[in-house]
N, C-alpha and C. Protein backbone atom coordinates (compact mmCIF):
# COMPACT_ATOMS: atom_id res chain seq x y z
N UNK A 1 63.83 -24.27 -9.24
CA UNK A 1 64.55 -24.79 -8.10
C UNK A 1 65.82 -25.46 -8.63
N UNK A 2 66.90 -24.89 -8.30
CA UNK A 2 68.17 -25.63 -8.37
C UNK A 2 68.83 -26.79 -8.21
N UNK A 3 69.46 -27.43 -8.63
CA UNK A 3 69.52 -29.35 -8.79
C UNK A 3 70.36 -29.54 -7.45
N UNK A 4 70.89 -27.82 -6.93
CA UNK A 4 71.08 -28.21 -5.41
C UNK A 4 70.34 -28.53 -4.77
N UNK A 5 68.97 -27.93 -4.77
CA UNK A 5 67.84 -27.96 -3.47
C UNK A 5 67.57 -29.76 -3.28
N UNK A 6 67.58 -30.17 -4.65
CA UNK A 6 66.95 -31.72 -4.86
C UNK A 6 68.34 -32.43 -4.22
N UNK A 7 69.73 -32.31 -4.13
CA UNK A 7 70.69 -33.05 -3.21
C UNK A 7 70.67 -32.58 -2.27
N UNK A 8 70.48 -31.57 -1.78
CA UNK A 8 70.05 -30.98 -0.43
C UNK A 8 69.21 -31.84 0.71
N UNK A 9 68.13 -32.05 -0.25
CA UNK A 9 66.94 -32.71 0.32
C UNK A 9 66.87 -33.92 0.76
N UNK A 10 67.62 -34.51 -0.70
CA UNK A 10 67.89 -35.99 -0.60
C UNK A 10 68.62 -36.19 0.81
N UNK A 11 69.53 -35.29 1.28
CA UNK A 11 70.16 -35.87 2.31
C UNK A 11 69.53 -35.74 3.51
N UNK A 12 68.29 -35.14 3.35
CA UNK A 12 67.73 -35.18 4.65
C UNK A 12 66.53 -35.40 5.24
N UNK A 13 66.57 -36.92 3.63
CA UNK A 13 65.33 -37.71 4.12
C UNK A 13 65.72 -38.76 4.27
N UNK A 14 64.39 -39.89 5.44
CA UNK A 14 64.76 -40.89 6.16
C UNK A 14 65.01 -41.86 4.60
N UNK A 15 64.36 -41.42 3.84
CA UNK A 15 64.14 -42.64 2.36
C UNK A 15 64.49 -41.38 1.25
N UNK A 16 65.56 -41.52 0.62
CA UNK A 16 65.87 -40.23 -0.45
C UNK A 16 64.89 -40.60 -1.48
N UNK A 17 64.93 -41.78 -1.98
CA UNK A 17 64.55 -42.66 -2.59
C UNK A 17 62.92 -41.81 -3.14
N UNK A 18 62.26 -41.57 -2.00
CA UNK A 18 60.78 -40.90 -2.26
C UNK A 18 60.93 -39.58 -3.04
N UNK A 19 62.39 -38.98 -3.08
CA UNK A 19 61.98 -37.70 -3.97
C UNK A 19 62.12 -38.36 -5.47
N UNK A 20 61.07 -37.67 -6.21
CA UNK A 20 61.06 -37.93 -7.92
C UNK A 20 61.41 -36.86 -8.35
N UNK A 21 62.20 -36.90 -9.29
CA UNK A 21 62.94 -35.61 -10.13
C UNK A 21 62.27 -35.78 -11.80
N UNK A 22 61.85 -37.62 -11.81
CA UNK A 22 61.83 -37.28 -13.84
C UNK A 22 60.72 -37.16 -13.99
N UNK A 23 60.72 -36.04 -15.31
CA UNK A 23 59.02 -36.01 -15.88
C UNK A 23 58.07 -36.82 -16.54
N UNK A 24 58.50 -38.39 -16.21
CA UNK A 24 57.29 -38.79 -16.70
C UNK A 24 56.31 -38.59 -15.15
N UNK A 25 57.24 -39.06 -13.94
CA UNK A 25 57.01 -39.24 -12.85
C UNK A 25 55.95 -38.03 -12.06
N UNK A 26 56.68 -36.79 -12.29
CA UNK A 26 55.63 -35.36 -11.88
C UNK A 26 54.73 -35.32 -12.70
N UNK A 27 55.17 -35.60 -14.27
CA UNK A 27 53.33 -35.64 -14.55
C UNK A 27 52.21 -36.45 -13.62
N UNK A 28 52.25 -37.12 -13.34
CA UNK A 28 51.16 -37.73 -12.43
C UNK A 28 50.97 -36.93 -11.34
N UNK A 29 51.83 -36.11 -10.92
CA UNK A 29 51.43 -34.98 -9.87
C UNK A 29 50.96 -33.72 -10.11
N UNK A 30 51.36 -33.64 -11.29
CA UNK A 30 50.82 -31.95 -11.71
C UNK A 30 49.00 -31.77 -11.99
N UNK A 31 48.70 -32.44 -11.49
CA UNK A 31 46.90 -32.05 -11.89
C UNK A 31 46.12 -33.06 -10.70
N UNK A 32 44.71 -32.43 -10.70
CA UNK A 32 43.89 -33.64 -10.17
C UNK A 32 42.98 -34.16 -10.99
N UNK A 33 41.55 -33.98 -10.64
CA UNK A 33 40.26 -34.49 -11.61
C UNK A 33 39.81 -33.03 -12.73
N UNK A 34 40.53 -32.00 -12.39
CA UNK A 34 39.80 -30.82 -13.00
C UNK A 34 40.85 -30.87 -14.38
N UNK A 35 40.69 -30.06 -14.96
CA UNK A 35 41.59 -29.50 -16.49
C UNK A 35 42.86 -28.64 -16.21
N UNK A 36 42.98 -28.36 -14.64
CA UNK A 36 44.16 -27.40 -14.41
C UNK A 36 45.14 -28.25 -14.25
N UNK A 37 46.28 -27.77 -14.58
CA UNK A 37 47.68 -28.32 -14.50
C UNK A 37 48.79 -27.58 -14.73
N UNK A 38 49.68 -28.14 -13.78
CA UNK A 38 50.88 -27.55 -13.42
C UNK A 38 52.45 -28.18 -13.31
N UNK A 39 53.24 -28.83 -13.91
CA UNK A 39 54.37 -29.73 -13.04
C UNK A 39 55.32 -29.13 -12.64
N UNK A 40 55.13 -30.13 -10.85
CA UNK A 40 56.15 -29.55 -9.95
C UNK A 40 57.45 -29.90 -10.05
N UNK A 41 58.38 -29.02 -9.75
CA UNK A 41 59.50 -29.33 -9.80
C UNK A 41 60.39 -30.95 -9.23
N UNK A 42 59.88 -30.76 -8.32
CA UNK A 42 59.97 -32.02 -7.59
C UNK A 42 58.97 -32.96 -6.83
N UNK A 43 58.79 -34.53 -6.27
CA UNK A 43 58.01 -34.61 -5.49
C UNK A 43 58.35 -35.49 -4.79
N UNK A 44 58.17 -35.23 -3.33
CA UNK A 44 58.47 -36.01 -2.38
C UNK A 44 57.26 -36.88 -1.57
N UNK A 45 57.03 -38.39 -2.45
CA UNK A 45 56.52 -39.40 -1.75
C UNK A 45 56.08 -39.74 -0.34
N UNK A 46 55.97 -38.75 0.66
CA UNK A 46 56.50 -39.38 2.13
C UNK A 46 56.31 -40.29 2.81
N UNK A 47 57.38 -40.72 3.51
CA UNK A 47 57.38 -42.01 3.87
C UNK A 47 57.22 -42.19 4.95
N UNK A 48 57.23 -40.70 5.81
CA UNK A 48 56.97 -40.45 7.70
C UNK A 48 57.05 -39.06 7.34
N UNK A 49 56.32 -39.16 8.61
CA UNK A 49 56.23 -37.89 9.26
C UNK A 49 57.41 -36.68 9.45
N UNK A 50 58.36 -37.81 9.62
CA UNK A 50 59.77 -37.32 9.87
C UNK A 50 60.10 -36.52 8.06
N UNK A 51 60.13 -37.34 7.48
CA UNK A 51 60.67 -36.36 6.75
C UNK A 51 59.76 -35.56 5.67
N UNK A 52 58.43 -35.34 6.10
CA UNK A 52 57.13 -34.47 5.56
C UNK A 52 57.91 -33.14 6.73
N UNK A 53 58.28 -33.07 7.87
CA UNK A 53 58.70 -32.00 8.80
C UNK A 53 60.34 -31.23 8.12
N UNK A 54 61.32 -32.48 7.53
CA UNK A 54 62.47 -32.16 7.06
C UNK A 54 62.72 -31.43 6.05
N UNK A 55 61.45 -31.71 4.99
CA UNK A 55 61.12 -31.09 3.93
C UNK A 55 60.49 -29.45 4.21
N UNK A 56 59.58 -29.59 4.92
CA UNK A 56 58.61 -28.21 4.91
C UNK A 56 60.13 -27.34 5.44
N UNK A 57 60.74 -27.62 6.88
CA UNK A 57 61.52 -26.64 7.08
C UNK A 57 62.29 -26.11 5.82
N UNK A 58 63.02 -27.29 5.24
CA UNK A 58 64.07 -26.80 4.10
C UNK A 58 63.26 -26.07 3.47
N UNK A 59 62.02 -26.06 2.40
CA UNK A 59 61.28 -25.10 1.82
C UNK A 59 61.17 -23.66 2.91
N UNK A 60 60.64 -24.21 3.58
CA UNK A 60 60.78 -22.57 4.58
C UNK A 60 61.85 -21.97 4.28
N UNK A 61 63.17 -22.31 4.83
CA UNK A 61 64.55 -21.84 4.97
C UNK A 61 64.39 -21.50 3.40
N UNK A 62 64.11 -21.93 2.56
CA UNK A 62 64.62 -21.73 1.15
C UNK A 62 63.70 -20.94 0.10
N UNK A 63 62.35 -20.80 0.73
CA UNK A 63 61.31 -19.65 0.12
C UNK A 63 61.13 -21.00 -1.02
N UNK A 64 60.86 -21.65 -1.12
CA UNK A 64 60.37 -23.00 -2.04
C UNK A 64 58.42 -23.25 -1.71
N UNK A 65 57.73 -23.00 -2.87
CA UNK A 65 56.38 -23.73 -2.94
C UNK A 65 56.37 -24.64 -2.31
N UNK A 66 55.35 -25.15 -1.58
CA UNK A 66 54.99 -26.09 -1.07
C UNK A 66 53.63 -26.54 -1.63
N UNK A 67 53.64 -28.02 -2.13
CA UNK A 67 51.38 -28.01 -2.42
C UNK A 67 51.64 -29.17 -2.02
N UNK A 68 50.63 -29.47 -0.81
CA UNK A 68 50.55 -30.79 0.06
C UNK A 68 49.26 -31.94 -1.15
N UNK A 69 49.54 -33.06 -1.23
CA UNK A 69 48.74 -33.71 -1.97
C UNK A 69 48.21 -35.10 -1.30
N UNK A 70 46.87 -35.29 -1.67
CA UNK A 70 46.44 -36.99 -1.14
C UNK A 70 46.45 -37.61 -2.22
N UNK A 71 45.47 -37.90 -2.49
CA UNK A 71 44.88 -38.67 -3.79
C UNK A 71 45.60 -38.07 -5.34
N UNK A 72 44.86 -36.89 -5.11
CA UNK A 72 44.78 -36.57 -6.70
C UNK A 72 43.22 -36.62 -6.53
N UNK A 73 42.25 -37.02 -6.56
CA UNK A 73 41.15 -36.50 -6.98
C UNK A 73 40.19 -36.16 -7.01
N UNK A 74 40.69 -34.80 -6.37
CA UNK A 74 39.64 -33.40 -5.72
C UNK A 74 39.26 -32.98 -7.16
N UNK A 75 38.04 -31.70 -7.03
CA UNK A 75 37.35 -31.11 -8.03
C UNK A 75 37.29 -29.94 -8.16
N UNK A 76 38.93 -29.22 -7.37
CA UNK A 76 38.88 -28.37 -6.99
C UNK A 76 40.12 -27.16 -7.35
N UNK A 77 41.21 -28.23 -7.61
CA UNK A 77 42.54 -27.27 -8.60
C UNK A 77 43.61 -27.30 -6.94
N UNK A 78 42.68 -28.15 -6.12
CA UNK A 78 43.33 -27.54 -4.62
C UNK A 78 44.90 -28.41 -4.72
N UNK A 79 44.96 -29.51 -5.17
CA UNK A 79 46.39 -30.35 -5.17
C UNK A 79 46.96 -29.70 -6.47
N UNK A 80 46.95 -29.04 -7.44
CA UNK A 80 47.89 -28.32 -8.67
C UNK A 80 48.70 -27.76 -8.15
N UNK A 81 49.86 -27.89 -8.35
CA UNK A 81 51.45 -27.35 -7.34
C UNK A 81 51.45 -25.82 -8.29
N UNK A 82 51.82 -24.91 -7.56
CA UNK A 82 52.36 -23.62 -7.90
C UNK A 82 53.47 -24.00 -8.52
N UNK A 83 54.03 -23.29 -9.58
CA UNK A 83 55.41 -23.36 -10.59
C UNK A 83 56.47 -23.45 -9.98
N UNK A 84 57.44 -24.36 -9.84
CA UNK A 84 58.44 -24.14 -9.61
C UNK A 84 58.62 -25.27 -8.18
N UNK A 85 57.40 -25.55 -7.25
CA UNK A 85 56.86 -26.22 -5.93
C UNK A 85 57.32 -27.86 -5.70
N UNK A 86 56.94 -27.81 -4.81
CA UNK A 86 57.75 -29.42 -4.24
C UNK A 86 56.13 -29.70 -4.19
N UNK A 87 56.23 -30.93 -4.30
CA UNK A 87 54.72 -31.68 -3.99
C UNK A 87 54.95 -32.25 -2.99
N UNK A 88 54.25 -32.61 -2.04
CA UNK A 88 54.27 -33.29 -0.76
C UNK A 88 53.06 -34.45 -0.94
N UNK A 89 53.47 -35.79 -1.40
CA UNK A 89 52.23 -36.76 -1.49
C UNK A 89 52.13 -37.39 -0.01
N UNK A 90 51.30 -37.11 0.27
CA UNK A 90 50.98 -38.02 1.97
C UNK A 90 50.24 -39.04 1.68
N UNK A 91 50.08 -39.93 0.76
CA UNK A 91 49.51 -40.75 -0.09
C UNK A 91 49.94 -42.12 0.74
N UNK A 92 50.87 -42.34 1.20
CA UNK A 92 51.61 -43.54 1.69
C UNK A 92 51.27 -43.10 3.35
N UNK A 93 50.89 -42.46 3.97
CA UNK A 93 50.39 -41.92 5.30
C UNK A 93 49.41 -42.36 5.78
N UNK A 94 48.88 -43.40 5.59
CA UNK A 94 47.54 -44.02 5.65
C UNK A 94 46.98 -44.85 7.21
N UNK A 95 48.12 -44.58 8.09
CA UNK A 95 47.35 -45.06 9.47
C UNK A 95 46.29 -44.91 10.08
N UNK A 96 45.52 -45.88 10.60
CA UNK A 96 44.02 -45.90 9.98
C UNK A 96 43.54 -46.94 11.68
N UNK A 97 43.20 -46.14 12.60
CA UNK A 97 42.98 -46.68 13.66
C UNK A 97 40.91 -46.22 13.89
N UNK A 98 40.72 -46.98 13.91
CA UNK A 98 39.20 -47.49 14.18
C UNK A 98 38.48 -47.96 15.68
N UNK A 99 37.72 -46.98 16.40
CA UNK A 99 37.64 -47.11 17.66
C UNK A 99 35.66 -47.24 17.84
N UNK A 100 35.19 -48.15 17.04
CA UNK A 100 33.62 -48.49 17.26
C UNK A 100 33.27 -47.75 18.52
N UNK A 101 33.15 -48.29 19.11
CA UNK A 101 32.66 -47.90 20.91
C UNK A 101 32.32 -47.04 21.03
N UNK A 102 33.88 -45.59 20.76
CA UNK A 102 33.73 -44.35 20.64
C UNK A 102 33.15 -43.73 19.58
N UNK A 103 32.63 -44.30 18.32
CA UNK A 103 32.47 -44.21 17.21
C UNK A 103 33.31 -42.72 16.84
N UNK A 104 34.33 -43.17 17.33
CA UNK A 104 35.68 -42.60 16.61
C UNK A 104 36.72 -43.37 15.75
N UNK A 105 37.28 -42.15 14.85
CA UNK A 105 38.36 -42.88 14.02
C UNK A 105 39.97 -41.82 13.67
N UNK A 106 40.97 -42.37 14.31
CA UNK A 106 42.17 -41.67 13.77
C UNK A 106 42.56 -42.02 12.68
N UNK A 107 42.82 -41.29 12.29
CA UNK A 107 42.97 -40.97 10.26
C UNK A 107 44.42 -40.39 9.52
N UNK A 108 45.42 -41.33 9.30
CA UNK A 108 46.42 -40.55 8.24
C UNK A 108 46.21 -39.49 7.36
N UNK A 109 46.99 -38.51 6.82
CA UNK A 109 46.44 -37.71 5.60
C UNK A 109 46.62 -38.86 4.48
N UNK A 110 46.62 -40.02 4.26
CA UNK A 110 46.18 -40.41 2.60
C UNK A 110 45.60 -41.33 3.26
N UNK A 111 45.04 -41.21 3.94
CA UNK A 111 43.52 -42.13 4.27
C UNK A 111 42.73 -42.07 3.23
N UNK A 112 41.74 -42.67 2.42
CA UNK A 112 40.80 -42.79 0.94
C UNK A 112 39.40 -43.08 2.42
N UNK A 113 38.51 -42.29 1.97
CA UNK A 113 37.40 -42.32 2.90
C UNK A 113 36.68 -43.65 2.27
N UNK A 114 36.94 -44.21 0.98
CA UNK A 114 36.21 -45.12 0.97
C UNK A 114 36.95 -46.23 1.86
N UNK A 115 38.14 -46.65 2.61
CA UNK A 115 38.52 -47.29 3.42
C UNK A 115 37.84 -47.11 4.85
N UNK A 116 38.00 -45.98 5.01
CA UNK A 116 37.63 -45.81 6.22
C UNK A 116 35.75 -46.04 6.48
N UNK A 117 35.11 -45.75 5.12
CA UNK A 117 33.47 -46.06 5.12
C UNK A 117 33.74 -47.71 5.63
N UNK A 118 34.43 -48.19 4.62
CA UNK A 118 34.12 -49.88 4.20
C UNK A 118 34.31 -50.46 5.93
């Protein structure tokens, strides 16, 4: 991916700030709990919704990997970004509404189920 796509992007998030470009930084994204690993080109932190939507289009428009991530630590190779891929951490997505009564619960994607158990 071209050091355009990464100013591209930057400009068309609410927080530029959330994309990481250096490699100490994607190492922490390129793997989960298993032995597979991969580092993505880039990764974008998200900070809303808004710009988890700003991102996917630009990858669309641009034929760019996409590997959506929570945690990190599945057992499954399912968060390892394809070569070259944007990471999408929804890690900071954590709205977390709790409705007893209904014994329902609305759930961010980086909700940690041990929050939502406790």
């Amino acid at each position: 991916m071209p050091d355009s796509h990464e100013k591209a992007l930057r400009k068309l998030l609410r927080a530029p700030a959330s994309l990481i470009s250096g490699a100490d930084a994607r190492e922490d994204y390129s793997h989960d709990a298993t032995f597979y690993s991969s580092p993505p080109r880039l990764v974008l932190v998200a900070e809303s919704v808004d710009d988890v939507q700003a991102a996917v289009a630009y990858c669309h428009q641009h034929s760019i990997p996409i590997t959506a991530r929570g945690a990190g630590t599945g057992l499954s190779g399912g968060c390892v970004p394809a070569s070259g891929a944007l990471v999408i951490s929804l890690e900071r997505l954590v709205d977390l509404q709790i409705f007893p009564l209904e014994k329902t619960a609305v759930c961010g994607p980086g909700t940690i189920t041990k929050d939502l158990v406790d």
